[in-house]
N, C-alpha and C. Protein backbone atom coordinates (compact mmCIF):
# COMPACT_ATOMS: atom_id res chain seq x y z
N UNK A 1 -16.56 -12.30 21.91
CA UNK A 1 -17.22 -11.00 21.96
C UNK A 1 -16.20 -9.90 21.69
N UNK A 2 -16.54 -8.74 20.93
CA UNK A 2 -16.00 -7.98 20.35
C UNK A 2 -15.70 -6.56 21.44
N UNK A 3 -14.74 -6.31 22.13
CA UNK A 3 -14.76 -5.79 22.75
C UNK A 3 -14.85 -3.68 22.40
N UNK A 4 -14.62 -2.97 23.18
CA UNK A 4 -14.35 -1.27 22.56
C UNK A 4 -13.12 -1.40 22.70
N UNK A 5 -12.72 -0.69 21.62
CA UNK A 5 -11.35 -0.54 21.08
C UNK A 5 -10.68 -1.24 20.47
N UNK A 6 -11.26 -2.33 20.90
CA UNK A 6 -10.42 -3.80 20.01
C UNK A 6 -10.10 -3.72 18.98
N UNK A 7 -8.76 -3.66 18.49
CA UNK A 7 -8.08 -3.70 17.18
C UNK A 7 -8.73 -4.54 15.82
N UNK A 8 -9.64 -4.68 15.37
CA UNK A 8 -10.42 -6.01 14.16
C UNK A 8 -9.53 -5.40 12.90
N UNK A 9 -8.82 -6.42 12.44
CA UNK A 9 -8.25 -7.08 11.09
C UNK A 9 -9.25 -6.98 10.42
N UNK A 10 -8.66 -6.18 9.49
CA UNK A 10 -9.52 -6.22 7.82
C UNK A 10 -9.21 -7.80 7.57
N UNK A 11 -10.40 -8.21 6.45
CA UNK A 11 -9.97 -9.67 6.51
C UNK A 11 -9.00 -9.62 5.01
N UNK A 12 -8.41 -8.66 4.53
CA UNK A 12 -7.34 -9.34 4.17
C UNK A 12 -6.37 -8.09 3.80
N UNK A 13 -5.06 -8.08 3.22
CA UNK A 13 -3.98 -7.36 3.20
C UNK A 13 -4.53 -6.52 2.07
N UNK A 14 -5.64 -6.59 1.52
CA UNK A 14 -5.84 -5.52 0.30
C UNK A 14 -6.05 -3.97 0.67
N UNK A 15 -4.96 -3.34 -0.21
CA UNK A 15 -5.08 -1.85 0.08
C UNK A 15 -6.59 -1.46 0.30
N UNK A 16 -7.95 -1.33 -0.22
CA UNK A 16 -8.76 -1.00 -0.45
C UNK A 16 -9.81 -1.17 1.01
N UNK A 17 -9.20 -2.18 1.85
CA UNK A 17 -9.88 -1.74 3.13
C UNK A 17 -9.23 -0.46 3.92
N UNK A 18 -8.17 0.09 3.51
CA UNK A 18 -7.64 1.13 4.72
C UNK A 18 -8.78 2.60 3.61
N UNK A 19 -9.05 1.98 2.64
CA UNK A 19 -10.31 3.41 2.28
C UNK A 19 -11.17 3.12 2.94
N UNK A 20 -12.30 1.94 3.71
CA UNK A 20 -13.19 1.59 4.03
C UNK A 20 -12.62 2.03 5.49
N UNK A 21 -11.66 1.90 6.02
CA UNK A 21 -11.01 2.04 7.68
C UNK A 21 -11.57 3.73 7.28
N UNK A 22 -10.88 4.62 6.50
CA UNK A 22 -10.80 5.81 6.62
C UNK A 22 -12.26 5.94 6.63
N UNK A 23 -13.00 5.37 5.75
CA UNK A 23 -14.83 6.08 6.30
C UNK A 23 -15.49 5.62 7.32
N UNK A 24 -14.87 4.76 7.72
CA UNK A 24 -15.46 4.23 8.97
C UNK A 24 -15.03 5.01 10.27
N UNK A 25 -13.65 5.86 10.28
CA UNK A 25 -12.97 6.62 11.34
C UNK A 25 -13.54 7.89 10.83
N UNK A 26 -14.33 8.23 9.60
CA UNK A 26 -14.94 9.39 9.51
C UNK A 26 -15.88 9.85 10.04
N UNK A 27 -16.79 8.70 9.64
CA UNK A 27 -18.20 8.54 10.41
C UNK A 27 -18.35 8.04 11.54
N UNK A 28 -17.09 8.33 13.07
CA UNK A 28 -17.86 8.04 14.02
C UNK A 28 -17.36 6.35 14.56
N UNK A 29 -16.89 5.38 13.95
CA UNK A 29 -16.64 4.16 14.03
C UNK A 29 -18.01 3.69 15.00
N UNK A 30 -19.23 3.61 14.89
CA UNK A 30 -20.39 3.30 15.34
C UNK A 30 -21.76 2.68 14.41
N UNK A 31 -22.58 2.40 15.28
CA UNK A 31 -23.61 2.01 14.10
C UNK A 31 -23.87 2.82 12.97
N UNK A 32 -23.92 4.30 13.85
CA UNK A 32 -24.36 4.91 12.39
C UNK A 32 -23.84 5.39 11.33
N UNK A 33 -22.61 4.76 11.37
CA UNK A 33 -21.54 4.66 9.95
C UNK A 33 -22.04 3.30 9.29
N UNK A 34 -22.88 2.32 9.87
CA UNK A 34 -23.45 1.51 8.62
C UNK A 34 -23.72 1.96 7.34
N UNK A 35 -24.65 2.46 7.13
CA UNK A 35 -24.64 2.79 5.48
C UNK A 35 -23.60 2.79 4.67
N UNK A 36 -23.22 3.65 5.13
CA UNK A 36 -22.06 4.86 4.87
C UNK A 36 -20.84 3.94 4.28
N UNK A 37 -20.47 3.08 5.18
CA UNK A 37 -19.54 1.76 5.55
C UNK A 37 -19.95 0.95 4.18
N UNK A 38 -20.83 0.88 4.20
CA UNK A 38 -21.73 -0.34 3.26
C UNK A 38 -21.23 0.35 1.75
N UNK A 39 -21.72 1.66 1.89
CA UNK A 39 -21.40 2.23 0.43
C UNK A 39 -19.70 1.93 -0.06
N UNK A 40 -19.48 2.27 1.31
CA UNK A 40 -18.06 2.18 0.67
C UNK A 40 -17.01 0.95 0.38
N UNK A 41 -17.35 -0.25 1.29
CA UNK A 41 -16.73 -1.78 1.25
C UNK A 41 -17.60 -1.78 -0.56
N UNK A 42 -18.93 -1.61 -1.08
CA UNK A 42 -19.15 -1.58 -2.33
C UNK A 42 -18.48 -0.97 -3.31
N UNK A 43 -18.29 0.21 -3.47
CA UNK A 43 -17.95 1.26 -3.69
C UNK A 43 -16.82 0.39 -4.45
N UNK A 44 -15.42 0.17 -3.17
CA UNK A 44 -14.17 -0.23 -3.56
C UNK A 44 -13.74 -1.76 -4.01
N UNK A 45 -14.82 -2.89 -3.90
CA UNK A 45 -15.02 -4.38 -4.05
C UNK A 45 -15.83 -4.30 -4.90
N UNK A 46 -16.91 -3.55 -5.19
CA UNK A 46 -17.67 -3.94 -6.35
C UNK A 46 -18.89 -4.56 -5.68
N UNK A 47 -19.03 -5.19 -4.15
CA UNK A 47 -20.38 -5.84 -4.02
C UNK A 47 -19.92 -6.55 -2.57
N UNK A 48 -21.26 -6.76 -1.59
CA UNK A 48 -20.87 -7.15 -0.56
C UNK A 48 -20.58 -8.51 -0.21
N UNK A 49 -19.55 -9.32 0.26
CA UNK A 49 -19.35 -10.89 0.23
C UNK A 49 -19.75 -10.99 2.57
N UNK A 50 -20.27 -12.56 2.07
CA UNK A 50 -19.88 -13.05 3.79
C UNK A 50 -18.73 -12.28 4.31
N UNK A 51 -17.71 -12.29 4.23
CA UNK A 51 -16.40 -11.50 4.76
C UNK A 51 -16.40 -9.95 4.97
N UNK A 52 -16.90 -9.22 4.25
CA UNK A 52 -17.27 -7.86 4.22
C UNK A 52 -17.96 -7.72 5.24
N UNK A 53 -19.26 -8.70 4.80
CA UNK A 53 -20.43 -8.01 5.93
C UNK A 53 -20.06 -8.07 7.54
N UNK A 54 -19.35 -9.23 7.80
CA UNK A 54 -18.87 -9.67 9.26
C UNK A 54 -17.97 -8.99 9.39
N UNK A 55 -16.84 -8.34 8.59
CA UNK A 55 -15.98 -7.14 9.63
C UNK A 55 -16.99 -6.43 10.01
N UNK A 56 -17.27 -5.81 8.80
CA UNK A 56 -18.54 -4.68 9.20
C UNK A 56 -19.33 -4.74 10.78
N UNK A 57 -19.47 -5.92 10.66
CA UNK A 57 -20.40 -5.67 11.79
C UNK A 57 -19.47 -5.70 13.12
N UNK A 58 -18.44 -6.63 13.27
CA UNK A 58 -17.44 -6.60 14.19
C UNK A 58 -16.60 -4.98 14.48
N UNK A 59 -16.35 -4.64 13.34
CA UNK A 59 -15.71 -3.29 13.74
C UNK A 59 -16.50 -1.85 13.78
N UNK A 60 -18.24 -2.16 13.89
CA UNK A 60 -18.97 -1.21 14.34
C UNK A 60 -19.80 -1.54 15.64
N UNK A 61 -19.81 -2.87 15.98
CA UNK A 61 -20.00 -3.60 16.81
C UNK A 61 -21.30 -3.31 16.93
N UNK A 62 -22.02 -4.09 15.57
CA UNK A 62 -23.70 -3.74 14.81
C UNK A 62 -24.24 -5.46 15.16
N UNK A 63 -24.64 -6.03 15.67
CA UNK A 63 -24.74 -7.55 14.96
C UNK A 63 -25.16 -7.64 13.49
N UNK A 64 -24.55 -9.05 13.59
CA UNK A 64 -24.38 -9.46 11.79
C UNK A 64 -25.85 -9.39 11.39
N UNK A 65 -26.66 -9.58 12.29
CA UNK A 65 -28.00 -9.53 11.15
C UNK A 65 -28.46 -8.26 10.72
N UNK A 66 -27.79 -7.31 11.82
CA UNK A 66 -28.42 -5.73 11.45
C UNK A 66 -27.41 -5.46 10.16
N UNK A 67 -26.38 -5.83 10.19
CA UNK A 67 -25.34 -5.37 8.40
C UNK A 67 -26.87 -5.99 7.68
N UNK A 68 -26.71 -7.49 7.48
CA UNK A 68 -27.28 -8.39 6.51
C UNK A 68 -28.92 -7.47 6.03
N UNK A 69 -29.44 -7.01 7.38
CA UNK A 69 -31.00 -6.69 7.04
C UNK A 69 -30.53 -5.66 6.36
N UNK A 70 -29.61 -4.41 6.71
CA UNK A 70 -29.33 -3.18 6.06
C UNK A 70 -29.18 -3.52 4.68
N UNK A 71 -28.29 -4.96 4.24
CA UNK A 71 -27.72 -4.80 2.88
C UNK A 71 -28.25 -5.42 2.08
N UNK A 72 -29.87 -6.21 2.85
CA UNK A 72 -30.74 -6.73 1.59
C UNK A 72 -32.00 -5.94 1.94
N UNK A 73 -32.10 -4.83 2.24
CA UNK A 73 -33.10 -4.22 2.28
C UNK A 73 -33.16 -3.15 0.75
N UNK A 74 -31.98 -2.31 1.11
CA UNK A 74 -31.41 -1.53 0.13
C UNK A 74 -31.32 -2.05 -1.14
N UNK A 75 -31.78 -1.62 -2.46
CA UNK A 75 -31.57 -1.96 -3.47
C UNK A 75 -30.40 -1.79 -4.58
N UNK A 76 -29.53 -0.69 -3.92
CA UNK A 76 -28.40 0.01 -4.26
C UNK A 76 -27.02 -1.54 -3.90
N UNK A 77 -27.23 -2.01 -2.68
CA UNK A 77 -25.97 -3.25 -2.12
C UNK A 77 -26.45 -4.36 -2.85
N UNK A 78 -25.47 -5.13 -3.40
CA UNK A 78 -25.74 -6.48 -4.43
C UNK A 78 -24.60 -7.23 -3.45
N UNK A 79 -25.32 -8.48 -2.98
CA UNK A 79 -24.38 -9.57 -2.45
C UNK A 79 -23.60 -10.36 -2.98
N UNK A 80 -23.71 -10.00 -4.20
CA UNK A 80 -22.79 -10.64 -5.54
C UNK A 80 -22.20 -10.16 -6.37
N UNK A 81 -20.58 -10.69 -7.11
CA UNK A 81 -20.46 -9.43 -8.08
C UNK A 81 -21.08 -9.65 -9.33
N UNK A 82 -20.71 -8.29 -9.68
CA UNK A 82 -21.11 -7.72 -11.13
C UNK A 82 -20.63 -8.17 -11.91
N UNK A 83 -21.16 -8.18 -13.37
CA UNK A 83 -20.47 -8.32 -14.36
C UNK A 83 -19.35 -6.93 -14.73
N UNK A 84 -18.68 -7.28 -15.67
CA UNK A 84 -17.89 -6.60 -16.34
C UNK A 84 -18.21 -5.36 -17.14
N UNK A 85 -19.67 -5.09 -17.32
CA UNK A 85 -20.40 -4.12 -17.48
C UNK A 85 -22.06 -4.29 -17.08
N UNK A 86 -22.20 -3.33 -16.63
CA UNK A 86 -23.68 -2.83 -16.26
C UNK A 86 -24.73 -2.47 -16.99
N UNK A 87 -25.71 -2.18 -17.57
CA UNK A 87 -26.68 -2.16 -17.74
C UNK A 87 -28.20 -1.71 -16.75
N UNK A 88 -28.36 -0.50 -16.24
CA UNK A 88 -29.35 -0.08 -15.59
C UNK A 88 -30.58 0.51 -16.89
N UNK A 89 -31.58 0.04 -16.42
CA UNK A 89 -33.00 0.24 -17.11
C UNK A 89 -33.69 1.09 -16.24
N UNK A 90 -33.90 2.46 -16.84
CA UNK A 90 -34.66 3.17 -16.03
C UNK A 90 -36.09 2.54 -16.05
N UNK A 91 -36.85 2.37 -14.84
CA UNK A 91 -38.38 1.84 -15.02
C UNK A 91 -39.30 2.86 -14.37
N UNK A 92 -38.91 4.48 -14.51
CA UNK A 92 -39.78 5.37 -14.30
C UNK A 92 -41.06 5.29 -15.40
N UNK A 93 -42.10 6.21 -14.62
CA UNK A 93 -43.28 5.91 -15.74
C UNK A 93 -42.86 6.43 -17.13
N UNK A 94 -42.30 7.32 -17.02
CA UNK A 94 -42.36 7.90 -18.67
C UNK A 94 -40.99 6.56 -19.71
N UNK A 95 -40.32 6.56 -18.29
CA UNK A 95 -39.67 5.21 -19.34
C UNK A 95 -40.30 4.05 -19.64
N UNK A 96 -41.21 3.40 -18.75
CA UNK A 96 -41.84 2.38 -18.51
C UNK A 96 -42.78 2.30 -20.02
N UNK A 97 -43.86 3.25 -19.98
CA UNK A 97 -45.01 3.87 -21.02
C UNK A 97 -43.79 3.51 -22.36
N UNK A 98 -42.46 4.56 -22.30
CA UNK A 98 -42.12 4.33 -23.98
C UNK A 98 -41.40 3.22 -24.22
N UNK A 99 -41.38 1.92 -23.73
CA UNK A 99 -40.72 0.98 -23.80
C UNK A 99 -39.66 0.55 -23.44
N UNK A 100 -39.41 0.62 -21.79
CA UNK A 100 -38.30 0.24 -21.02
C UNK A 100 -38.51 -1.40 -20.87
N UNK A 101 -39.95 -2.25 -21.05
CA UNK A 101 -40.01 -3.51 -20.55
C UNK A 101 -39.66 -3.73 -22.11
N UNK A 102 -39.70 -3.41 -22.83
CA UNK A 102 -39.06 -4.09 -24.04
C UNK A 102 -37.73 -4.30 -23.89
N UNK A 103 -36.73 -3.17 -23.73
CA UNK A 103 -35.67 -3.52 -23.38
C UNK A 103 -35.13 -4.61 -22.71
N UNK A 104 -35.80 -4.37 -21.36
CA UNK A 104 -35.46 -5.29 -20.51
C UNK A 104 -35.38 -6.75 -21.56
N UNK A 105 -36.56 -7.03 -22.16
CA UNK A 105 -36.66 -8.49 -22.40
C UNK A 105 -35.61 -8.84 -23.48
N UNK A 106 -35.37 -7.68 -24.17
CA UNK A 106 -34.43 -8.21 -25.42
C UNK A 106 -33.18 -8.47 -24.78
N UNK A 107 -32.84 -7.81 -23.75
CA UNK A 107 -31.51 -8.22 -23.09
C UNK A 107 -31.39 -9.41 -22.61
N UNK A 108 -32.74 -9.95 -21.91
CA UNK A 108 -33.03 -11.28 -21.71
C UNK A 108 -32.99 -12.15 -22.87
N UNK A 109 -33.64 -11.99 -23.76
CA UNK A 109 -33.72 -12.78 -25.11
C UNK A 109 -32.38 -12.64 -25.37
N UNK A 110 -31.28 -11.80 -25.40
CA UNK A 110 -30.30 -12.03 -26.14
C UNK A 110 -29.00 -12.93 -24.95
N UNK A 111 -29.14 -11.87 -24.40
CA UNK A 111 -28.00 -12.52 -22.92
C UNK A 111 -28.49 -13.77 -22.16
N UNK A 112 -29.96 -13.59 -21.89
CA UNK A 112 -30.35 -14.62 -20.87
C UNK A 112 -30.28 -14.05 -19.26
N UNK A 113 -30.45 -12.54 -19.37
CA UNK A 113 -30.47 -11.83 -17.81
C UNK A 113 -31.67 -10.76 -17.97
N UNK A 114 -32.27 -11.07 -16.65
CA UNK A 114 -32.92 -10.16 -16.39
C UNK A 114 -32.85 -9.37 -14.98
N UNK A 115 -33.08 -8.18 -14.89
CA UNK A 115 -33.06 -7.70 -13.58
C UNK A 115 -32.76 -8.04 -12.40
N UNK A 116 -31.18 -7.53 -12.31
CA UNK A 116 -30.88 -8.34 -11.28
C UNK A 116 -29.82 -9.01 -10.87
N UNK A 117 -29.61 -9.76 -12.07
CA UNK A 117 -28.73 -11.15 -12.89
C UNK A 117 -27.34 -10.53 -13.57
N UNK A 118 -26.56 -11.43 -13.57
CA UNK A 118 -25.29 -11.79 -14.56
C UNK A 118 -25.28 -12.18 -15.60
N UNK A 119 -24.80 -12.05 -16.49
CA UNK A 119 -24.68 -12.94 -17.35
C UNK A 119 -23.87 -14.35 -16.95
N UNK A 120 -23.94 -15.36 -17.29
CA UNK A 120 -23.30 -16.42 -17.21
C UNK A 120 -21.55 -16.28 -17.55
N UNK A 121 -21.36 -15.48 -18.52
CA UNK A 121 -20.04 -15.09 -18.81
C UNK A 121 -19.53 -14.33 -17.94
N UNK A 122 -20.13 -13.58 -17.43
CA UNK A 122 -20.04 -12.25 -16.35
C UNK A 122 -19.28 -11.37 -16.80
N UNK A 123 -20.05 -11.20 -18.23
CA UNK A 123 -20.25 -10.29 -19.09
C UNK A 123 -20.65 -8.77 -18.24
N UNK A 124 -22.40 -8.79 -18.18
CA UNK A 124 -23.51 -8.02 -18.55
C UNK A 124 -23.82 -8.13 -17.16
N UNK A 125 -24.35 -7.86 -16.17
CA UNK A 125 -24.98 -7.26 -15.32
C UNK A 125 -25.90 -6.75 -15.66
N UNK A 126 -27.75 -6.77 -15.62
CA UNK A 126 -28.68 -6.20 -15.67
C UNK A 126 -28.98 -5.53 -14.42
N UNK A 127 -29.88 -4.10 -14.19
CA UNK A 127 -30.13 -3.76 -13.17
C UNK A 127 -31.32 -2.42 -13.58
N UNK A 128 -32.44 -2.84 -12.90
CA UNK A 128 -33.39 -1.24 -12.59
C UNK A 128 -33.70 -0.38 -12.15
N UNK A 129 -33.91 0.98 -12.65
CA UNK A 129 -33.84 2.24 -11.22
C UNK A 129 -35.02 2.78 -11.59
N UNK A 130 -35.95 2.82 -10.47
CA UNK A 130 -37.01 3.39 -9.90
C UNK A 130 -37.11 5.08 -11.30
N UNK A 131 -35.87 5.60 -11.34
CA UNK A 131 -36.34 7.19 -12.11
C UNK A 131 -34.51 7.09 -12.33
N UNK A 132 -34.25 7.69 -13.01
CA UNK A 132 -33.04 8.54 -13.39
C UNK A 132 -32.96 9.77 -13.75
N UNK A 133 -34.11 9.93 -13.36
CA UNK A 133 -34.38 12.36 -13.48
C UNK A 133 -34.04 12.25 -14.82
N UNK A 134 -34.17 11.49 -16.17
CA UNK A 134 -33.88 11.39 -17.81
C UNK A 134 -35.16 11.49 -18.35
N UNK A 135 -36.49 11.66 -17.64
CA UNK A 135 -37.66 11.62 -18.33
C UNK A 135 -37.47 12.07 -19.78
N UNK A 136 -36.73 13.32 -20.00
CA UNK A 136 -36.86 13.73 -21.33
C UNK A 136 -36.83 12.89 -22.66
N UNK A 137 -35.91 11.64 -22.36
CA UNK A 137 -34.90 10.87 -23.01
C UNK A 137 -35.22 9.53 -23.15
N UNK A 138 -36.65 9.41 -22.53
CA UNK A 138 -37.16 7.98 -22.50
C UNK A 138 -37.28 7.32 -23.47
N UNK A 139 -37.17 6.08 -23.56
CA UNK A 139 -36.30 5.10 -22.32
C UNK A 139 -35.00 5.53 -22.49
N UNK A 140 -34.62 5.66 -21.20
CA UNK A 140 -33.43 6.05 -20.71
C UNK A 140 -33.25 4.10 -19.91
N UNK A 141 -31.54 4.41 -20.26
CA UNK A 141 -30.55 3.04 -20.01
C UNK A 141 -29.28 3.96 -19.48
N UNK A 142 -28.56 3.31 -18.78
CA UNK A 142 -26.94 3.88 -18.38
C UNK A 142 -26.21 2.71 -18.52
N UNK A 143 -25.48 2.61 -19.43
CA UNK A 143 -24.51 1.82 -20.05
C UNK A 143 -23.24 2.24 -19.24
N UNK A 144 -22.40 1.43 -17.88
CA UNK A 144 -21.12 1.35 -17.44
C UNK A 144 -21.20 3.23 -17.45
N UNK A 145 -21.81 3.46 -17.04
CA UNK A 145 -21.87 5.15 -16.38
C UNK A 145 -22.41 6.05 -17.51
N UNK A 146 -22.76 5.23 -18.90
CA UNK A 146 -22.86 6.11 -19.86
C UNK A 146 -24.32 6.71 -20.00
N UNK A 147 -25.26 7.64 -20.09
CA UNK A 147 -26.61 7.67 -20.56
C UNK A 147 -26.77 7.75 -21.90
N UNK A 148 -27.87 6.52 -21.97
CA UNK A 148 -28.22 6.78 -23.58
C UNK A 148 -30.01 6.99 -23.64
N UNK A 149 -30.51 7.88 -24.06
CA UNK A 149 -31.47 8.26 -24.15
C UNK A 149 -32.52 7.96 -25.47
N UNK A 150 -34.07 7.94 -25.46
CA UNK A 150 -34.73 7.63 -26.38
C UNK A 150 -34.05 5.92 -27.15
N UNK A 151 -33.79 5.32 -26.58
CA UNK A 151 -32.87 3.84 -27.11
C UNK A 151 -33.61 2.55 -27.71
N UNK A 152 -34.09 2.32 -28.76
CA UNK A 152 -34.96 0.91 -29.24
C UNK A 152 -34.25 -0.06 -28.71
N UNK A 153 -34.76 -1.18 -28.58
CA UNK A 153 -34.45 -2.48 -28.10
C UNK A 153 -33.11 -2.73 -29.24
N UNK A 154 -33.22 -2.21 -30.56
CA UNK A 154 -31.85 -3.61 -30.95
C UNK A 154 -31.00 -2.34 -31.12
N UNK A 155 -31.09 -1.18 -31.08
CA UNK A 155 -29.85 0.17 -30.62
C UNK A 155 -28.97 0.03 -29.64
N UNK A 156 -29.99 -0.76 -28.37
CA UNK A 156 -29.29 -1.29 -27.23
C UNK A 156 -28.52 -2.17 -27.28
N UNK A 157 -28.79 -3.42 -28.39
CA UNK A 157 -28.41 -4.54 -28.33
C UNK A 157 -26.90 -4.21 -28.95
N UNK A 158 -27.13 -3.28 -29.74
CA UNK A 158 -25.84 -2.89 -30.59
C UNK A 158 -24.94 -2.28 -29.79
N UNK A 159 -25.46 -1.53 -28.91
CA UNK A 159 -24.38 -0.52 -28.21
C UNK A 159 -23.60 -1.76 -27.12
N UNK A 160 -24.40 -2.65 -26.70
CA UNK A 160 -23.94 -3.80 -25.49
C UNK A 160 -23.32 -4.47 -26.60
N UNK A 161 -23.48 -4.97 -27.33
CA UNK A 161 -22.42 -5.78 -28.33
C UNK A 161 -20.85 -5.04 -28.22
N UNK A 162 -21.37 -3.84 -28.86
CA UNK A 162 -20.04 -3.28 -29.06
C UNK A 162 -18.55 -2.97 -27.69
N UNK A 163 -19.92 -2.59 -26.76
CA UNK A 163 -18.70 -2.60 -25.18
C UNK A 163 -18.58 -3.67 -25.00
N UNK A 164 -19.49 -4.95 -25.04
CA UNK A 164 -18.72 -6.11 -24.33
C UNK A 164 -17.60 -6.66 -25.26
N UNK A 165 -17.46 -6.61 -26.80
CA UNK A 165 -17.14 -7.04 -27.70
C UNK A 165 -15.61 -6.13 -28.16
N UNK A 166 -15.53 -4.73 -27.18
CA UNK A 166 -14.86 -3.69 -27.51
C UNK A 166 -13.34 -4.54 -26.14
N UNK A 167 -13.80 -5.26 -25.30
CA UNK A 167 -13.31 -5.85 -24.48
C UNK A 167 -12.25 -7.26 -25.17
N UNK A 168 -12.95 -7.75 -25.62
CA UNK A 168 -12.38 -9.05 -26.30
C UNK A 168 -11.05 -8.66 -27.33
């Protein structure tokens, strides 16, 4: 049992938990730095692992199922990592209407991912957002932070060729 005050070890020597220590001593070191906590072990790892979630809960002294329910409730925390680039599909209505499920599928047809998923290479990362405030621009996609607006299925295919391919 995890006592107050008790000193808990990051579980490992990587610089990038004393950023996660610092938001956690920001917010209070309590439950209600969960989120917060969550954003940020993501944030700096890229995605939440078994090991993450159990400091977490040890050094807010949350039980492990309240991290786990928090971080598969949320659609923002992925328990797995990412690929090497991202791919978000806006699936607001006005994207939806001008052909956001096309997208989606050609990425599938070409990569073999859909919403959600990796590529097998761990390449590509697929992923969908509810709106991206881009209505104007539909279908709107965010390419590795980029927005590309009004985008046909093989425009996309070209632009993901070229970043994953810009890598090699």
């Amino acid at each position: 049992m995890i006592m107050p005050n008790q000193k808990i070890a990051p579980p490992s020597d990587d610089k990038r938990w004393k950023v996660v220590e610092t938001t956690i001593r920001r917010n209070g070191s309590s439950s209600g730095a969960l989120i917060e906590t969550l954003h940020s072990v993501q944030e700096w790892f890229g995605y939440l692992d078994d090991e993450a979630l159990t400091y977490v809960a040890q050094r807010l002294m949350v039980p492990l199922s309240k991290v786990y329910g928090v971080a598969t409730f949320y659609h923002f925390f992925t328990l797995k990592p990412g690929g090497k680039h991202t791919c978000v599909v806006c699936n607001g209505t006005a994207c939806y209407i001008k052909g956001a499920k096309k997208l989606i599928d050609s990425m599938a047809d070409k990569y073999g991912v859909k919403p959600g998923e990796t590529s097998k290479d761990g390449e590509l990362s697929v992923l969908t957002a509810r709106c991206l405030g881009s209505c104007g621009l539909a279908p709107a996609v965010v390419i590795d932070g980029d927005v590309k607006g009004n985008i046909e299925s093989d425009e996309l295919i070209d632009v993901l060729e070229g970043v994953i391919n810009h890598d090699a």
